[in-house]
C-alpha atoms as a PDB file:
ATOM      1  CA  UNK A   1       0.000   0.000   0.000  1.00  0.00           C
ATOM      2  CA  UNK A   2       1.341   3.722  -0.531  1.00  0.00           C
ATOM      3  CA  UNK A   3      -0.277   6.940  -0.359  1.00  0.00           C
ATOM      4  CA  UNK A   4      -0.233   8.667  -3.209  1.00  0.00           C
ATOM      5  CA  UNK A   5       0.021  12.762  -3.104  1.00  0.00           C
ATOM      6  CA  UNK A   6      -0.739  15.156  -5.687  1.00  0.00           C
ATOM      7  CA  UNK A   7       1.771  18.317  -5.311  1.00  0.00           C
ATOM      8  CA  UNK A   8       0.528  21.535  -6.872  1.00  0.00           C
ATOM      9  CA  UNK A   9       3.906  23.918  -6.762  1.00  0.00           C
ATOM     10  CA  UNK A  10       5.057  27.163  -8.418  1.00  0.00           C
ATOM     11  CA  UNK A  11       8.777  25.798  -8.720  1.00  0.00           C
ATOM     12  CA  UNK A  12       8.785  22.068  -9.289  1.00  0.00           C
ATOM     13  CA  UNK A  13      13.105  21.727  -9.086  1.00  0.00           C
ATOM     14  CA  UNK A  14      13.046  23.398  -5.654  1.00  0.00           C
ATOM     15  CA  UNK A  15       9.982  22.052  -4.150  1.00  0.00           C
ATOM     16  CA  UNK A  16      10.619  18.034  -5.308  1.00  0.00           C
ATOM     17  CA  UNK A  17      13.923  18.722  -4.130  1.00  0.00           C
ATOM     18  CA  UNK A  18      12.829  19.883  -0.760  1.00  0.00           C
ATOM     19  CA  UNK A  19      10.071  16.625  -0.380  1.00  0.00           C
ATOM     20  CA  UNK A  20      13.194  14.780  -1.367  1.00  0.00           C
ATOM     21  CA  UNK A  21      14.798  16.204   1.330  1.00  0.00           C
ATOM     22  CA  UNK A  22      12.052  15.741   3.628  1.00  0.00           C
ATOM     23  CA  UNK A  23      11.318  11.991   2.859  1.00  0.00           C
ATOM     24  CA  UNK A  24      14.632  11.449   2.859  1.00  0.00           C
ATOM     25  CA  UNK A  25      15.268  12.776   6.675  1.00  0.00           C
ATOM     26  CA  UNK A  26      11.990  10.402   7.150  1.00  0.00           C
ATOM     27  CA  UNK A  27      13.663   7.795   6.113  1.00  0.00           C
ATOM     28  CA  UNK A  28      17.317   8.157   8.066  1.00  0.00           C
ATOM     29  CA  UNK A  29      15.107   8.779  11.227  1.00  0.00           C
ATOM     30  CA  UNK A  30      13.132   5.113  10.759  1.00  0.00           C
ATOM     31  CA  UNK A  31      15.898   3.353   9.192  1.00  0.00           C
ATOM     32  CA  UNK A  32      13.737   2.270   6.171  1.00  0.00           C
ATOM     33  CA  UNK A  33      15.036   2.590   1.995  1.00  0.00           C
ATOM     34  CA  UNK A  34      13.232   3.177  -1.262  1.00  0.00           C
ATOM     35  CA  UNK A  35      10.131   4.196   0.928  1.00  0.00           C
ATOM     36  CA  UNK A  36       9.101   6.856  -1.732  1.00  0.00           C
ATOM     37  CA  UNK A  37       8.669   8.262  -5.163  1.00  0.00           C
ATOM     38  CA  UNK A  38       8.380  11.681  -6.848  1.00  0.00           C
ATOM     39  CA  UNK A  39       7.515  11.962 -10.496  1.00  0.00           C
ATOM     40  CA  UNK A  40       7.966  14.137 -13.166  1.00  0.00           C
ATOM     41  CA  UNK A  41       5.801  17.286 -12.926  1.00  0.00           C
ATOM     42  CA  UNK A  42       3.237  18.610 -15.882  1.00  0.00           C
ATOM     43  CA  UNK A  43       2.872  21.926 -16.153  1.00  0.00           C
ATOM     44  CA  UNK A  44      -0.457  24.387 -16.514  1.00  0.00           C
ATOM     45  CA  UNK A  45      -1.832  27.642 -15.352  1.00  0.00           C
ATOM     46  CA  UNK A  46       1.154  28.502 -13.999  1.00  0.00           C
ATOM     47  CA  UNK A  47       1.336  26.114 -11.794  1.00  0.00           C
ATOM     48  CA  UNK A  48       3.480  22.288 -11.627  1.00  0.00           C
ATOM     49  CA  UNK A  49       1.788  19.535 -10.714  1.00  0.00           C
ATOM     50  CA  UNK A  50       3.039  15.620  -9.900  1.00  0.00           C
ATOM     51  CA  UNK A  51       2.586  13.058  -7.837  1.00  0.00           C
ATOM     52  CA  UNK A  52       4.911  11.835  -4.164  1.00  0.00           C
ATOM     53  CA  UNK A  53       3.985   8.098  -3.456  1.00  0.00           C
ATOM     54  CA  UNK A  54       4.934   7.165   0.138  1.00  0.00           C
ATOM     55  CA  UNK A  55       5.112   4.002   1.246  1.00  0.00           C
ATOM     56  CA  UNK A  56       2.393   3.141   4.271  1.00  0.00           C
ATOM     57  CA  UNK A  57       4.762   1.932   6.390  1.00  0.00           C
ATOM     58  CA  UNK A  58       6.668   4.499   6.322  1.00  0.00           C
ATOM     59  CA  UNK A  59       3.919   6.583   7.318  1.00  0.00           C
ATOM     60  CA  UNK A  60       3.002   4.440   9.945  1.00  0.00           C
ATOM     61  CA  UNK A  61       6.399   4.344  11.277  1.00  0.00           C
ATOM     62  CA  UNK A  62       7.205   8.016  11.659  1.00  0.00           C
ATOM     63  CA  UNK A  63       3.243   7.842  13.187  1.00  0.00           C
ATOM     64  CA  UNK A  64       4.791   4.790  15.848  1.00  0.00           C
ATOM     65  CA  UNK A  65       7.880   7.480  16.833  1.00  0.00           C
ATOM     66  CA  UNK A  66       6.205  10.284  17.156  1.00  0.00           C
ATOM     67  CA  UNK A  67       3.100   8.673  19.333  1.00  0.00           C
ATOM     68  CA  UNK A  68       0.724  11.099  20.588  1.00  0.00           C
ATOM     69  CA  UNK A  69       2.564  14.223  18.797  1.00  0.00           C
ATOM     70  CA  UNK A  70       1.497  12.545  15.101  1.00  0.00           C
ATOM     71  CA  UNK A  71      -2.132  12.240  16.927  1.00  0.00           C
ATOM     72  CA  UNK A  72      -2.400  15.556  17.677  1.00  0.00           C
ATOM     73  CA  UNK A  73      -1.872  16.733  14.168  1.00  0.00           C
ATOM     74  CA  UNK A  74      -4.688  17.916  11.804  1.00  0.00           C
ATOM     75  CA  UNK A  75      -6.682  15.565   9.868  1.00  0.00           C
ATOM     76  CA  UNK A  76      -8.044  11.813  10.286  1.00  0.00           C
ATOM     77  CA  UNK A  77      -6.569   8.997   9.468  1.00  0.00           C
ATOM     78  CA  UNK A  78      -2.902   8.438   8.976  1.00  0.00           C
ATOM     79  CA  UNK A  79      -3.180   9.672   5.812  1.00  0.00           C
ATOM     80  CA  UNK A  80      -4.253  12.980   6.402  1.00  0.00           C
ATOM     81  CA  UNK A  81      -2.203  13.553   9.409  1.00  0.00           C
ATOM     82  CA  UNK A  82       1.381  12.598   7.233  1.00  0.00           C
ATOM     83  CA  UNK A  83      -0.294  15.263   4.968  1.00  0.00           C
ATOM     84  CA  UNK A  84      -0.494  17.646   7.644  1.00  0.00           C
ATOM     85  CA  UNK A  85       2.763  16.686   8.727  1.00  0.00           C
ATOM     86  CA  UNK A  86       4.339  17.467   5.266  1.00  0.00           C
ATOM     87  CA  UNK A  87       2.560  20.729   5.171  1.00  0.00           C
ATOM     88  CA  UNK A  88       4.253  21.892   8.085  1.00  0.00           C
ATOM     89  CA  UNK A  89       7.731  21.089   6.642  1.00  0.00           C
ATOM     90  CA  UNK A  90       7.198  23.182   3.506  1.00  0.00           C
ATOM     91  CA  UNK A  91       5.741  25.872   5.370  1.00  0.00           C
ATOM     92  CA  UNK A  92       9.343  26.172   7.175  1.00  0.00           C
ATOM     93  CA  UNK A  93      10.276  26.822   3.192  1.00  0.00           C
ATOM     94  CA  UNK A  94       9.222  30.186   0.927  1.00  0.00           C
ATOM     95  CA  UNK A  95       8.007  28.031  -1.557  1.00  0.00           C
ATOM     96  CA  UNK A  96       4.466  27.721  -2.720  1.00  0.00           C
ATOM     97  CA  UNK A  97       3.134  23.847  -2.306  1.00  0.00           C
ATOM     98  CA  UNK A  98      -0.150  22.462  -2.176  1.00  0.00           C
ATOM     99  CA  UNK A  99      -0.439  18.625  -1.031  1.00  0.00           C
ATOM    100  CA  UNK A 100      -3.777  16.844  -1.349  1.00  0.00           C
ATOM    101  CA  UNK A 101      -4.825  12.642  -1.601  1.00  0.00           C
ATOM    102  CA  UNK A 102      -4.637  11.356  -5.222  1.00  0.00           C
ATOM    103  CA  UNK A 103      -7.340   9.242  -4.504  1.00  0.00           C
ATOM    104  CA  UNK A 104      -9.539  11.506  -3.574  1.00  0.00           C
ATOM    105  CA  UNK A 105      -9.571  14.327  -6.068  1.00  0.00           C
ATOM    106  CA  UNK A 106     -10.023  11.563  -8.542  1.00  0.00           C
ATOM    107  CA  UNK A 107     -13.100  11.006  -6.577  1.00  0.00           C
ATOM    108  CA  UNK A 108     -16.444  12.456  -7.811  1.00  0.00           C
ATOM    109  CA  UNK A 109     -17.111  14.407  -4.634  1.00  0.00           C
ATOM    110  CA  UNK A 110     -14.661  17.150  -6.476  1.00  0.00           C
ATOM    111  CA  UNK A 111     -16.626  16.248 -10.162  1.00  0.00           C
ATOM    112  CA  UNK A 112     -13.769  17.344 -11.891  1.00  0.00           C
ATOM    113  CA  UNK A 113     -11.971  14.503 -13.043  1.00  0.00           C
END
């Protein structure tokens, strides 16, 4: 299983370098390798957008160290707390990201895809 992220970002070589970055840190800290992917962006409306697939284990492992401090953060489900959790590292950044679940802007609650 891995949850799949669409990235919406004004600078895709910057921002996928800093999620590489991030993930990468994630991965040092819970000893784990190959736990994630970052494609190649498409770009429209000024914008770039691609897609970060993360492992679930390694979600639920940086969930398992950082116990009730991963709990407190915004969102249900695992899912939408790592979310949260990456939003918080790119705010530390000046660059413009927007995460959100693959799965569900495919869904038709949005009706645009």
């Amino acid at each position: 299983m891995r949850v799949n992220i669409n990235v919406s970002a004004t600078d895709y070589d910057k921002s996928s370098k800093e999620i590489v970055k991030v993930l990468s840190g994630l991965e040092e800290m819970v000893h784990e390798k190959d736990g994630f992917t970052v494609t190649d962006s498409e770009f429209a409306f000024g914008w770039h957008f691609y897609v970060v697939s993360v492992r679930s284990d390694l979600v639920q492992k940086l969930a398992d160290q950082m116990g009730s401090d991963f709990s407190k953060l915004k969102g249900k489900g695992n899912e939408k707390k790592f979310l949260s959790w990456m939003t918080q590292k790119m705010e530390k950044t000046s660059l413009r990201v927007k995460f959100a679940i693959k799965e569900e802007m495919e869904s038709s609650k949005y009706g645009i895809f």
